[in-house]
C-alpha atoms as a PDB file:
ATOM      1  CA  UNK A   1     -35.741 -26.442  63.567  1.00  0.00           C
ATOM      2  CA  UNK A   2     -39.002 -25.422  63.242  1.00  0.00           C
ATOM      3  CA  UNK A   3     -41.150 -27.597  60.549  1.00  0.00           C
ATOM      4  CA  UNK A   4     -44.467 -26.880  58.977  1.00  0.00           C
ATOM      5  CA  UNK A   5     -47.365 -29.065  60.084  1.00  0.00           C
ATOM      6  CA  UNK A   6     -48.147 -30.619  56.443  1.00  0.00           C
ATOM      7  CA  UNK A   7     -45.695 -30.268  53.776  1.00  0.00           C
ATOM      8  CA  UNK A   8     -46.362 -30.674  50.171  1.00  0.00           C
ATOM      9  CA  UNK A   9     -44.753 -33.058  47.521  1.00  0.00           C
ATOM     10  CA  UNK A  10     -45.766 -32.322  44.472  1.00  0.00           C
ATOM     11  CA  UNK A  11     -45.204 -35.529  41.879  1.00  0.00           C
ATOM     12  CA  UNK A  12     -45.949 -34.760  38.118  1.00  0.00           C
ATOM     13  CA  UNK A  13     -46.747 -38.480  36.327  1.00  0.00           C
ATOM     14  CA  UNK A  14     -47.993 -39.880  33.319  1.00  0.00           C
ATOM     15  CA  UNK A  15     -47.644 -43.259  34.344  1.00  0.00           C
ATOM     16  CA  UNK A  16     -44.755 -43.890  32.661  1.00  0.00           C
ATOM     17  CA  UNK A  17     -42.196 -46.514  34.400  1.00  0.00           C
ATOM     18  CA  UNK A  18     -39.859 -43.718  36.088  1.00  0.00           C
ATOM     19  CA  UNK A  19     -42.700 -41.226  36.776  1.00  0.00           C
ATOM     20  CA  UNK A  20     -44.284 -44.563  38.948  1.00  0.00           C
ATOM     21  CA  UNK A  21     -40.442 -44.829  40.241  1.00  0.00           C
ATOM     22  CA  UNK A  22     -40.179 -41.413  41.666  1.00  0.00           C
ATOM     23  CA  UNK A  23     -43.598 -42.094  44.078  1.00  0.00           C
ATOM     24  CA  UNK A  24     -41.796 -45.145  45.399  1.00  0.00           C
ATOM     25  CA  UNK A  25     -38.775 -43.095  45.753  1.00  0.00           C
ATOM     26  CA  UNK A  26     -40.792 -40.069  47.625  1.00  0.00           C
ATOM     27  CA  UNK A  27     -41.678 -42.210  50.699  1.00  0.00           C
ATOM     28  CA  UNK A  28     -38.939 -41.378  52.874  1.00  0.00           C
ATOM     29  CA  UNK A  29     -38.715 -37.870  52.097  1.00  0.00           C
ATOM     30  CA  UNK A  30     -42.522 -37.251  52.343  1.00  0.00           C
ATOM     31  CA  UNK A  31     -42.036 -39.392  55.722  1.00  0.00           C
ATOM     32  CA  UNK A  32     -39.396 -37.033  57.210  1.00  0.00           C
ATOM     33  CA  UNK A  33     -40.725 -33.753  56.117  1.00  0.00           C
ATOM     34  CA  UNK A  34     -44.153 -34.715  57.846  1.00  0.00           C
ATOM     35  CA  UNK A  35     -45.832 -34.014  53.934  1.00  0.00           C
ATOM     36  CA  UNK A  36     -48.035 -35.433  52.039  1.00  0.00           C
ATOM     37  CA  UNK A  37     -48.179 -36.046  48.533  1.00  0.00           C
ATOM     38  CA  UNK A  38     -50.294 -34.820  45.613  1.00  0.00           C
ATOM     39  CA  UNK A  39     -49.786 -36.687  42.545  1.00  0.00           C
ATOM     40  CA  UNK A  40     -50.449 -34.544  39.581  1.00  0.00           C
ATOM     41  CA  UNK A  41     -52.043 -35.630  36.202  1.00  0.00           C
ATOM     42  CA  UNK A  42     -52.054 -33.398  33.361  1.00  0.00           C
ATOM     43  CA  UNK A  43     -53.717 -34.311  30.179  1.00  0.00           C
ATOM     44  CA  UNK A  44     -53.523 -32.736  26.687  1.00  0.00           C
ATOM     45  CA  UNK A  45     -56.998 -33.392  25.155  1.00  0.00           C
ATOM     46  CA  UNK A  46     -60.475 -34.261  26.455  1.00  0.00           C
ATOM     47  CA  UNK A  47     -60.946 -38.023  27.457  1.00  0.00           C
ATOM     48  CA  UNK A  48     -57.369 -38.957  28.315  1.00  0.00           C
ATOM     49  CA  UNK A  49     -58.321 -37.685  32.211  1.00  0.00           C
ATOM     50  CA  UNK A  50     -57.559 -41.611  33.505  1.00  0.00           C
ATOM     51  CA  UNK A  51     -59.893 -40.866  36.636  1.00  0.00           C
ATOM     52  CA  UNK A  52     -60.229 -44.205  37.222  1.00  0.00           C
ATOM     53  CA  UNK A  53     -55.886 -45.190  37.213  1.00  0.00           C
ATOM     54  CA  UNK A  54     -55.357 -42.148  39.065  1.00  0.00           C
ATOM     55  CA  UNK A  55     -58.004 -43.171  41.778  1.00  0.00           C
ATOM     56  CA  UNK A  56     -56.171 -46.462  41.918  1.00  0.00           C
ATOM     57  CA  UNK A  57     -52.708 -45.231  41.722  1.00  0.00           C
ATOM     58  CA  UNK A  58     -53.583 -42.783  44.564  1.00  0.00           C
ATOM     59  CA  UNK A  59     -55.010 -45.927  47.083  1.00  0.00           C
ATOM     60  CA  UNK A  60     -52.062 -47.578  45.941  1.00  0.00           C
ATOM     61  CA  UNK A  61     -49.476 -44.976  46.657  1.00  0.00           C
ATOM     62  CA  UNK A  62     -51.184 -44.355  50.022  1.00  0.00           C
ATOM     63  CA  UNK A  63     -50.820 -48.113  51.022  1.00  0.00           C
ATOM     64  CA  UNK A  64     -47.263 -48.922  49.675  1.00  0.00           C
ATOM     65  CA  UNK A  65     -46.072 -45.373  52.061  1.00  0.00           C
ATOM     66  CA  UNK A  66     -47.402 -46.639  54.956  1.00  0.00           C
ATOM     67  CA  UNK A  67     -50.184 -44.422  55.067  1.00  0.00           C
ATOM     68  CA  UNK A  68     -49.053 -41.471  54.190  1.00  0.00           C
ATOM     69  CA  UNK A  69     -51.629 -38.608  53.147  1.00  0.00           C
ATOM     70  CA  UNK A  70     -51.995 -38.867  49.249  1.00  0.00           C
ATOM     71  CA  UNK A  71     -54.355 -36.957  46.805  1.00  0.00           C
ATOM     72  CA  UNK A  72     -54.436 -36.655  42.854  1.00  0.00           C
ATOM     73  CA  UNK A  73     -55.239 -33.687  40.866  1.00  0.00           C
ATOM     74  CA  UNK A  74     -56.064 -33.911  36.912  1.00  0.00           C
ATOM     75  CA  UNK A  75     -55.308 -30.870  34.700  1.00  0.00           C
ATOM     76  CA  UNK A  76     -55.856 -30.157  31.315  1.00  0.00           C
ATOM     77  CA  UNK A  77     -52.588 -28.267  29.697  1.00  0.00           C
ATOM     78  CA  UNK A  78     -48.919 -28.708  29.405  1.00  0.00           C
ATOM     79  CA  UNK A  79     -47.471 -30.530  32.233  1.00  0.00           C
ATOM     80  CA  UNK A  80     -44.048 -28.176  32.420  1.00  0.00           C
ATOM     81  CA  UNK A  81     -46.318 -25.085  32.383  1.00  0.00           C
ATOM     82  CA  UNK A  82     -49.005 -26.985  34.573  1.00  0.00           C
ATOM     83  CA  UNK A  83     -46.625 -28.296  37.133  1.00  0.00           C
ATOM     84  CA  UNK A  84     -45.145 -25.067  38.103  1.00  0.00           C
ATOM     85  CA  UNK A  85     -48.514 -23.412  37.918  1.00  0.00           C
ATOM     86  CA  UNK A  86     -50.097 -25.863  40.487  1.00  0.00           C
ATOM     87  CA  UNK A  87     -47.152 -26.133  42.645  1.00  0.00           C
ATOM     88  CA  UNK A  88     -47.328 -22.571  43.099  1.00  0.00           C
ATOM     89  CA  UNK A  89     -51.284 -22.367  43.783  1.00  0.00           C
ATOM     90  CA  UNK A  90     -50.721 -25.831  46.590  1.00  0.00           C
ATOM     91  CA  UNK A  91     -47.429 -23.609  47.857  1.00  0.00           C
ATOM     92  CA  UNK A  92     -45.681 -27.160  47.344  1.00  0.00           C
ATOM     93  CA  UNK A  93     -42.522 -27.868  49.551  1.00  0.00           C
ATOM     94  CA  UNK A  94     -41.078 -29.859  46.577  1.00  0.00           C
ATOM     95  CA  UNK A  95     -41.269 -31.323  42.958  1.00  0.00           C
ATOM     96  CA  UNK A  96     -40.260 -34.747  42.347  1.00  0.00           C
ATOM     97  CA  UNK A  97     -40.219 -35.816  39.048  1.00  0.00           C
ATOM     98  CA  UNK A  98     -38.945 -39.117  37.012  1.00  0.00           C
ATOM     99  CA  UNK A  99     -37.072 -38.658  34.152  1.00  0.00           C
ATOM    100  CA  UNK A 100     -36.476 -41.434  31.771  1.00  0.00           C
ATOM    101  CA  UNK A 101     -33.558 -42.377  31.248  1.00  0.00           C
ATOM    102  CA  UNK A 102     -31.984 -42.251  27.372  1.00  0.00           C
ATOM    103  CA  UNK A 103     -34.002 -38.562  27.515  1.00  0.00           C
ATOM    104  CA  UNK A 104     -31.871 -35.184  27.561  1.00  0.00           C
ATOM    105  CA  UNK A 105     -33.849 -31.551  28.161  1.00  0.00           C
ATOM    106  CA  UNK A 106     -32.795 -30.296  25.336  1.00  0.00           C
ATOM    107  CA  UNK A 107     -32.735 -33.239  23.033  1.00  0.00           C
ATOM    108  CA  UNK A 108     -36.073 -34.222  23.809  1.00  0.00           C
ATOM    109  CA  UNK A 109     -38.140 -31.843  25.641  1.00  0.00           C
ATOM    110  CA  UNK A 110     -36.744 -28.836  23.920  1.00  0.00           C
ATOM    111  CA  UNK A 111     -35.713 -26.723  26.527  1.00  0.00           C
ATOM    112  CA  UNK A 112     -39.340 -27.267  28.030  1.00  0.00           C
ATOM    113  CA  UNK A 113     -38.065 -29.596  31.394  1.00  0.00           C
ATOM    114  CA  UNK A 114     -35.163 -27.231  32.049  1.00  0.00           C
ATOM    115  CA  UNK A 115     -37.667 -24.215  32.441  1.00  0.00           C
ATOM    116  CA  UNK A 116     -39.880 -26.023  34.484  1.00  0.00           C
ATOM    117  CA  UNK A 117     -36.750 -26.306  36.870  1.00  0.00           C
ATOM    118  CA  UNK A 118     -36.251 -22.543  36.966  1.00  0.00           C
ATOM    119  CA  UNK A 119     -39.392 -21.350  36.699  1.00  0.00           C
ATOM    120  CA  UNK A 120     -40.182 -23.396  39.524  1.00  0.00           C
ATOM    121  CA  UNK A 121     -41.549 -22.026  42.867  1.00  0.00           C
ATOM    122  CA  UNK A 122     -39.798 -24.720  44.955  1.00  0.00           C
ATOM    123  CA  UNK A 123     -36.939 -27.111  44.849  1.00  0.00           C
ATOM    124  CA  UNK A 124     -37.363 -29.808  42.012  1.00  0.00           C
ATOM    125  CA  UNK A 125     -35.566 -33.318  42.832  1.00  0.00           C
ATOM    126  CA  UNK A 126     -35.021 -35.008  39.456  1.00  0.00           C
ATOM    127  CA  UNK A 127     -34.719 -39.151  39.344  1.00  0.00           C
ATOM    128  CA  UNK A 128     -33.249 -40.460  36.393  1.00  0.00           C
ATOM    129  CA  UNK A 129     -31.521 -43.441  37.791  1.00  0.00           C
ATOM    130  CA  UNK A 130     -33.617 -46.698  38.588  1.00  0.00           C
ATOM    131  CA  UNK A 131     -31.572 -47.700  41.686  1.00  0.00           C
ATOM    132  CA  UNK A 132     -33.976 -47.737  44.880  1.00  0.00           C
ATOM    133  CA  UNK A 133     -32.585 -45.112  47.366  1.00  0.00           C
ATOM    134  CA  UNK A 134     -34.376 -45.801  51.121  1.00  0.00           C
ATOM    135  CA  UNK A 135     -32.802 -42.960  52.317  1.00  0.00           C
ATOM    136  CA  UNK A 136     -30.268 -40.097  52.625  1.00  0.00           C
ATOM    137  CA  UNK A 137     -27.091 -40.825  53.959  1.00  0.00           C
ATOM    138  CA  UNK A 138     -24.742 -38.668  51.987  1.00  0.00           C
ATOM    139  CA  UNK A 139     -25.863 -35.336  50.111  1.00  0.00           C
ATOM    140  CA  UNK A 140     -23.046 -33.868  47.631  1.00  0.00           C
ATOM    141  CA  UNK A 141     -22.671 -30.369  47.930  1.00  0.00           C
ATOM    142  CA  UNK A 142     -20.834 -28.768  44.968  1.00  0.00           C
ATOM    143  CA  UNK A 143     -20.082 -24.982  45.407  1.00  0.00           C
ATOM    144  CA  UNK A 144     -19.065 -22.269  43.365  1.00  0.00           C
ATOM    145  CA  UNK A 145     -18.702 -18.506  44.333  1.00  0.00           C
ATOM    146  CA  UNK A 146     -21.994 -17.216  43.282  1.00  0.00           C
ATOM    147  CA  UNK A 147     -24.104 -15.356  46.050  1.00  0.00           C
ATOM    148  CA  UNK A 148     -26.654 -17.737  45.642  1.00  0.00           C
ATOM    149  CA  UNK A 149     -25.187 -20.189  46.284  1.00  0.00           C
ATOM    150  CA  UNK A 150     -25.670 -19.802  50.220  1.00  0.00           C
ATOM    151  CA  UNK A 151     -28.687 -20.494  50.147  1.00  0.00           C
ATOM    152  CA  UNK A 152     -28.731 -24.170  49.443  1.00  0.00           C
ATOM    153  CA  UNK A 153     -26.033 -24.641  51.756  1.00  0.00           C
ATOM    154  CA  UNK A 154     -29.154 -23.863  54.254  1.00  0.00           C
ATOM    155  CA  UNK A 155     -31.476 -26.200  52.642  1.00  0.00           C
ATOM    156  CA  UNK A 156     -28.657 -28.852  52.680  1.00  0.00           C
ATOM    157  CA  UNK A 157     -28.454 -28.533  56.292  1.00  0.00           C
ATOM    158  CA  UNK A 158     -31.796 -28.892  56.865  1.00  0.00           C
ATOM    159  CA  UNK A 159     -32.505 -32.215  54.858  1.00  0.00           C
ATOM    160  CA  UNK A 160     -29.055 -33.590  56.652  1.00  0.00           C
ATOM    161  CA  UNK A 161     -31.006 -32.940  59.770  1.00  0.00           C
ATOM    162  CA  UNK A 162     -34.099 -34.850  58.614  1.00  0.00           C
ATOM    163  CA  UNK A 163     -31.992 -38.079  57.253  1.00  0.00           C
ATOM    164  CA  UNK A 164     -29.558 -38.042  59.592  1.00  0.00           C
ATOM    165  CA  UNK A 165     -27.342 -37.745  56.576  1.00  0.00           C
ATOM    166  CA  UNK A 166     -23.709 -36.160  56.219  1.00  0.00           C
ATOM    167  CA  UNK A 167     -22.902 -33.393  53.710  1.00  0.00           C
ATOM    168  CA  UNK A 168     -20.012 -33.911  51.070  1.00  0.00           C
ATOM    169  CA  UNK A 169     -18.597 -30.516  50.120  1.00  0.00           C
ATOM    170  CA  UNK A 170     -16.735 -30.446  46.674  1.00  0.00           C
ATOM    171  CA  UNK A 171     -15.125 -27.751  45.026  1.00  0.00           C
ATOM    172  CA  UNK A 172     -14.131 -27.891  41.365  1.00  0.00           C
ATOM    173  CA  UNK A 173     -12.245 -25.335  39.769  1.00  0.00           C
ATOM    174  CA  UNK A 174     -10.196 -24.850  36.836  1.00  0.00           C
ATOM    175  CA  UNK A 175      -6.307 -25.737  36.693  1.00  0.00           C
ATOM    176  CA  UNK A 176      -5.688 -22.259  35.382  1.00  0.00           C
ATOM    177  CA  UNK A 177      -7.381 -20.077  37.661  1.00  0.00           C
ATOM    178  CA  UNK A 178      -5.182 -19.471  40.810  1.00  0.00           C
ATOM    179  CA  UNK A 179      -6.938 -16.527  42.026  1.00  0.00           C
ATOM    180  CA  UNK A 180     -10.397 -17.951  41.591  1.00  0.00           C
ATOM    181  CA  UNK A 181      -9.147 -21.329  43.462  1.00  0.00           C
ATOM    182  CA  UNK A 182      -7.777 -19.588  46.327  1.00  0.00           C
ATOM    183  CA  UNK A 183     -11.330 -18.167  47.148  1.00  0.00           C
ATOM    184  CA  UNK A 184     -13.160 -20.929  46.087  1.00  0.00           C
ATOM    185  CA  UNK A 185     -11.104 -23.423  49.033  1.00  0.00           C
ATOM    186  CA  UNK A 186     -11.274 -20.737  51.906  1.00  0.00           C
ATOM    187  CA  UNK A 187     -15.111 -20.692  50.946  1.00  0.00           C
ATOM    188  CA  UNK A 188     -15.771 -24.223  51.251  1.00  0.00           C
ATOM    189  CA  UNK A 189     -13.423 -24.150  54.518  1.00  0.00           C
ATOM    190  CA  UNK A 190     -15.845 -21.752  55.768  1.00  0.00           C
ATOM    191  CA  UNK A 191     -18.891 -23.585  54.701  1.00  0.00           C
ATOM    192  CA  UNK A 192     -17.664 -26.586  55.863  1.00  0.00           C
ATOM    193  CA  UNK A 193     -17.504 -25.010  59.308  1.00  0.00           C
ATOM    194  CA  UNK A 194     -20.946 -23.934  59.406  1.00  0.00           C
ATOM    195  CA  UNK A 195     -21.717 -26.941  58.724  1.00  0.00           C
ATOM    196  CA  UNK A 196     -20.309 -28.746  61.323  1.00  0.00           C
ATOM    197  CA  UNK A 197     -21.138 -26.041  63.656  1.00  0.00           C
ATOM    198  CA  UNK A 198     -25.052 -27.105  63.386  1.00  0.00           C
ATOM    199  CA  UNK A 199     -24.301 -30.508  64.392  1.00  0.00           C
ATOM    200  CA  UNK A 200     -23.783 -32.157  60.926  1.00  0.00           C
ATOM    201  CA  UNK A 201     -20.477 -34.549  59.724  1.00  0.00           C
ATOM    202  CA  UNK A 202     -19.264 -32.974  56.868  1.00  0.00           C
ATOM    203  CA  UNK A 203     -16.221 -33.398  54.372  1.00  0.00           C
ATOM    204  CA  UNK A 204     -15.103 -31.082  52.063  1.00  0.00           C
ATOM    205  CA  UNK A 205     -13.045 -31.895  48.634  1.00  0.00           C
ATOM    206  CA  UNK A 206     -11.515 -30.099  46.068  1.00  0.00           C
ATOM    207  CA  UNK A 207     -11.310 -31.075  41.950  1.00  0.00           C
ATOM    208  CA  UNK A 208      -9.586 -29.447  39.748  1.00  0.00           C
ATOM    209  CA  UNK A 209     -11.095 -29.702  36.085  1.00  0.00           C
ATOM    210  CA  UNK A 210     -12.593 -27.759  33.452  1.00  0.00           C
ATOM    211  CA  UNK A 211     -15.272 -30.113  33.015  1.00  0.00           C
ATOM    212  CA  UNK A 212     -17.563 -29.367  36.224  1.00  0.00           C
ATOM    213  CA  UNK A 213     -20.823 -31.242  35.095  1.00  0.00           C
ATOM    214  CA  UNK A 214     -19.045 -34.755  34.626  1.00  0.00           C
ATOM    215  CA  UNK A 215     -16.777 -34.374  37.357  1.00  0.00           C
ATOM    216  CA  UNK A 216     -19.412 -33.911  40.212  1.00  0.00           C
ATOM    217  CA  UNK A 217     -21.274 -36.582  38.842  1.00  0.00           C
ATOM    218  CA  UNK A 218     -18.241 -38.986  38.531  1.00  0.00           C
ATOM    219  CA  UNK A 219     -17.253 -37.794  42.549  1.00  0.00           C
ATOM    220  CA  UNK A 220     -20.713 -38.459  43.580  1.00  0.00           C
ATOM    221  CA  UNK A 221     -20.412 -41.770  42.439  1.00  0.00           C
ATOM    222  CA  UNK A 222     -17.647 -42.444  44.011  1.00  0.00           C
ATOM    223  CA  UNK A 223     -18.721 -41.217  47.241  1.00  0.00           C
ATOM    224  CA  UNK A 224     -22.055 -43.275  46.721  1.00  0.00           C
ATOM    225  CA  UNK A 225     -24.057 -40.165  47.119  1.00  0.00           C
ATOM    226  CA  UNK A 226     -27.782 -40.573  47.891  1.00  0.00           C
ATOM    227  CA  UNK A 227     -28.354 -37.081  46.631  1.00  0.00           C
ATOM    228  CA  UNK A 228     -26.761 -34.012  44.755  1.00  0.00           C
ATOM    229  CA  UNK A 229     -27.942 -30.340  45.516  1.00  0.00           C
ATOM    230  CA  UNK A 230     -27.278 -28.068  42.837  1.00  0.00           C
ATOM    231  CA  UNK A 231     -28.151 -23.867  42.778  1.00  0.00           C
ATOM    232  CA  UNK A 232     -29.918 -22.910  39.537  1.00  0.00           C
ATOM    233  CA  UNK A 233     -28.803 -19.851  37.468  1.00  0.00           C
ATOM    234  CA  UNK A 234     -31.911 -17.354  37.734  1.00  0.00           C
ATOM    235  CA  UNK A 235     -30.992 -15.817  34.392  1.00  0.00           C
ATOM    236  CA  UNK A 236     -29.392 -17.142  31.618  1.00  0.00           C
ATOM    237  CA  UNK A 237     -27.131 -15.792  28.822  1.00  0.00           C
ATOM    238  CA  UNK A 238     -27.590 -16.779  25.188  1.00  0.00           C
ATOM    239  CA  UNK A 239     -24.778 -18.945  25.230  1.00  0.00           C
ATOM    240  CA  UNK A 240     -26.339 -20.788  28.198  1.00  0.00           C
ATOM    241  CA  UNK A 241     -29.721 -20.485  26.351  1.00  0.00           C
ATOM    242  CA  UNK A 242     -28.808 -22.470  23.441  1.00  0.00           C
ATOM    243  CA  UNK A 243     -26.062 -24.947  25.160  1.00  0.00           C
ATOM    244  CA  UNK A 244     -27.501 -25.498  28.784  1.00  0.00           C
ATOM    245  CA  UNK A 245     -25.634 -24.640  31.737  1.00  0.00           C
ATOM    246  CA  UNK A 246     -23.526 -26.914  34.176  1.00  0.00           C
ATOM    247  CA  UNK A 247     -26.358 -27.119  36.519  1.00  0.00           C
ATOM    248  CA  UNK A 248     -28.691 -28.798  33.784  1.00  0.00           C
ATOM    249  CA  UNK A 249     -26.225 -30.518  32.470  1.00  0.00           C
ATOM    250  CA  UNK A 250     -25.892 -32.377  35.901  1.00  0.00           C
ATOM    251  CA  UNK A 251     -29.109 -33.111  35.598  1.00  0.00           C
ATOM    252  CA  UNK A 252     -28.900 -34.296  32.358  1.00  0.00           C
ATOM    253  CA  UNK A 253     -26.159 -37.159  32.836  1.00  0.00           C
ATOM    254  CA  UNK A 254     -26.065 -37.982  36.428  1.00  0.00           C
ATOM    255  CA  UNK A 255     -27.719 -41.451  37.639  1.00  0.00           C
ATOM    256  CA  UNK A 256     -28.296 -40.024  40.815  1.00  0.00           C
ATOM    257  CA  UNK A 257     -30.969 -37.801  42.377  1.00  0.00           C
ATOM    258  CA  UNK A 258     -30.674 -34.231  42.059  1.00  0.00           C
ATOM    259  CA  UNK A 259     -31.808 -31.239  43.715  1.00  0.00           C
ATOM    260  CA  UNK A 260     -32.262 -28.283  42.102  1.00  0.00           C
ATOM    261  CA  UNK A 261     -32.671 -25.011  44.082  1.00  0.00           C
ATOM    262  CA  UNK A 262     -33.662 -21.972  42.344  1.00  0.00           C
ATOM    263  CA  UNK A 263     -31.628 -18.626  44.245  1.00  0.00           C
ATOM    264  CA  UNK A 264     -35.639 -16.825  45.184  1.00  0.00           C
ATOM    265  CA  UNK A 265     -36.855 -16.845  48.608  1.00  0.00           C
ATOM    266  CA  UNK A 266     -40.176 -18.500  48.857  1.00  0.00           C
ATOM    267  CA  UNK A 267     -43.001 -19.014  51.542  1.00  0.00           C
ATOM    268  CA  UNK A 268     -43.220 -22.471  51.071  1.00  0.00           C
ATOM    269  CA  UNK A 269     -39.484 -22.958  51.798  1.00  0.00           C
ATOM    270  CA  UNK A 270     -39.415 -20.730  55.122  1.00  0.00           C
ATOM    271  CA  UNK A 271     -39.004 -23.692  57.362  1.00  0.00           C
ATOM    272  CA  UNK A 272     -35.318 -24.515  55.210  1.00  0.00           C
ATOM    273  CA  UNK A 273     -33.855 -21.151  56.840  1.00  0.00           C
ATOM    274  CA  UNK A 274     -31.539 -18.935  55.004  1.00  0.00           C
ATOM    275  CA  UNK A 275     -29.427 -18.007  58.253  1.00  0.00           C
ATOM    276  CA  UNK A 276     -25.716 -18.658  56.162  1.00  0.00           C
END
């Protein structure tokens, strides 16, 4: 496993309670991936910069970690369009960002959250919840039959390898689609091989229900999974324009972290592999 000599996380705040959650919560995983963080400020109008709290926050954030390499940057702009822009420019290994709550993408940020997501040149790891996660012991991997979805079984193994942490396969498929269940189980049979194969515990489960979203959240749960890894769509059709699609909608209700993976190969992400 060959890992680059100083990652990037990439943490959007605006000192709002979760946004100061998710630093806490990026410890670990800036710990293990040997990265350092860059906490990222944007601001809509001249003289809301908050130099001074971000110098703080920054001394702060580098002292609660441990010492762990942290730096700030403060842009003026929208933070969705912002974010993605300066995650590209630092080649960031990762977004984390806190999400409050009672807030839904397309309720409240009107659509703009969701496109950061898939716009975004690395995986994002949304935090809604507020319980504190030290770790990684369990990462829930749902799979469907889309061709991009291979490539976060990759990434999957690779953050098992850094945490030590076992992979959950789960399969959910409707009740009335034989034909599309019969693939779907040899698939995660074979995925849960390769898995295995690379020196990684790993389960596999199938669910069938027509309501994917709540059902991998409600497994999850059960499971007490420290982290769900989801594949984003890279286009979307009007219906999913308008009405979201299941991947965003896991984001939208679980309590857990998520990890979104956009289906584009990236330079930042070479050290995940893409050898499945």
């Amino acid at each position: 496993m060959q890992v680059k000599e100083r990652g990037i996380v990439l943490i959007p705040i605006d000192f709002s309670e979760q946004s100061i959650f998710a630093i806490k919560q990026s410890y670990n995983l800036a710990k293990y991936t040997h990265s350092k963080i860059v906490l990222l400020h944007v601001y809509e109008k001249v003289g809301e910069e908050r130099y001074e709290d971000l110098t703080k926050l920054t001394k702060q954030t580098e002292t609660e970690s441990g010492g762990i390499p942290v730096e700030f940057m403060n842009v003026k702009g929208d933070i969705y369009t912002e974010t993605d822009r300066v995650a590209e420019e630092i080649s960031a290994t990762l977004i984390i960002m806190g999400i409050e709550s009672h807030m839904k993408f397309k309720d409240i940020f009107g659509g703009s959250a969701s496109k950061l997501i898939r716009k975004a040149p690395c995986p994002v790891i949304t935090i809604r919840g507020r319980e504190h996660r030290d770790g990684c012991e369990n990462i829930l991997l749902p799979l469907d039959l889309s061709r991009q979805s291979r490539e976060k079984v990759d990434i999957a193994v690779q953050f098992a390898k850094y945490f030590g942490a076992s992979i959950r396969v789960l399969s959910v498929f409707s009740p009335s689609d034989a034909a599309y269940e019969n693939q779907l189980l040899a698939y995660s049979h074979q995925v849960k091989q390769f898995i295995k194969s690379k020196g990684i515990s790993c389960t596999n489960k199938s669910i069938a229900s027509d309501h994917v979203a709540e059902t991998v959240v409600d497994y999850a749960n059960k499971i007490e999974s420290d982290l769900i890894m989801i594949m984003n769509k890279p286009e979307l059709s009007v219906k999913e324009f308008f009405g979201g699609t299941e991947a965003q909608h896991i984001v939208d209700i679980s309590n857990i972290p998520v990890m979104t993976v956009n289906p584009m190969k990236r330079e930042s992400m070479n050290h995940f592999g893409t050898g499945f």
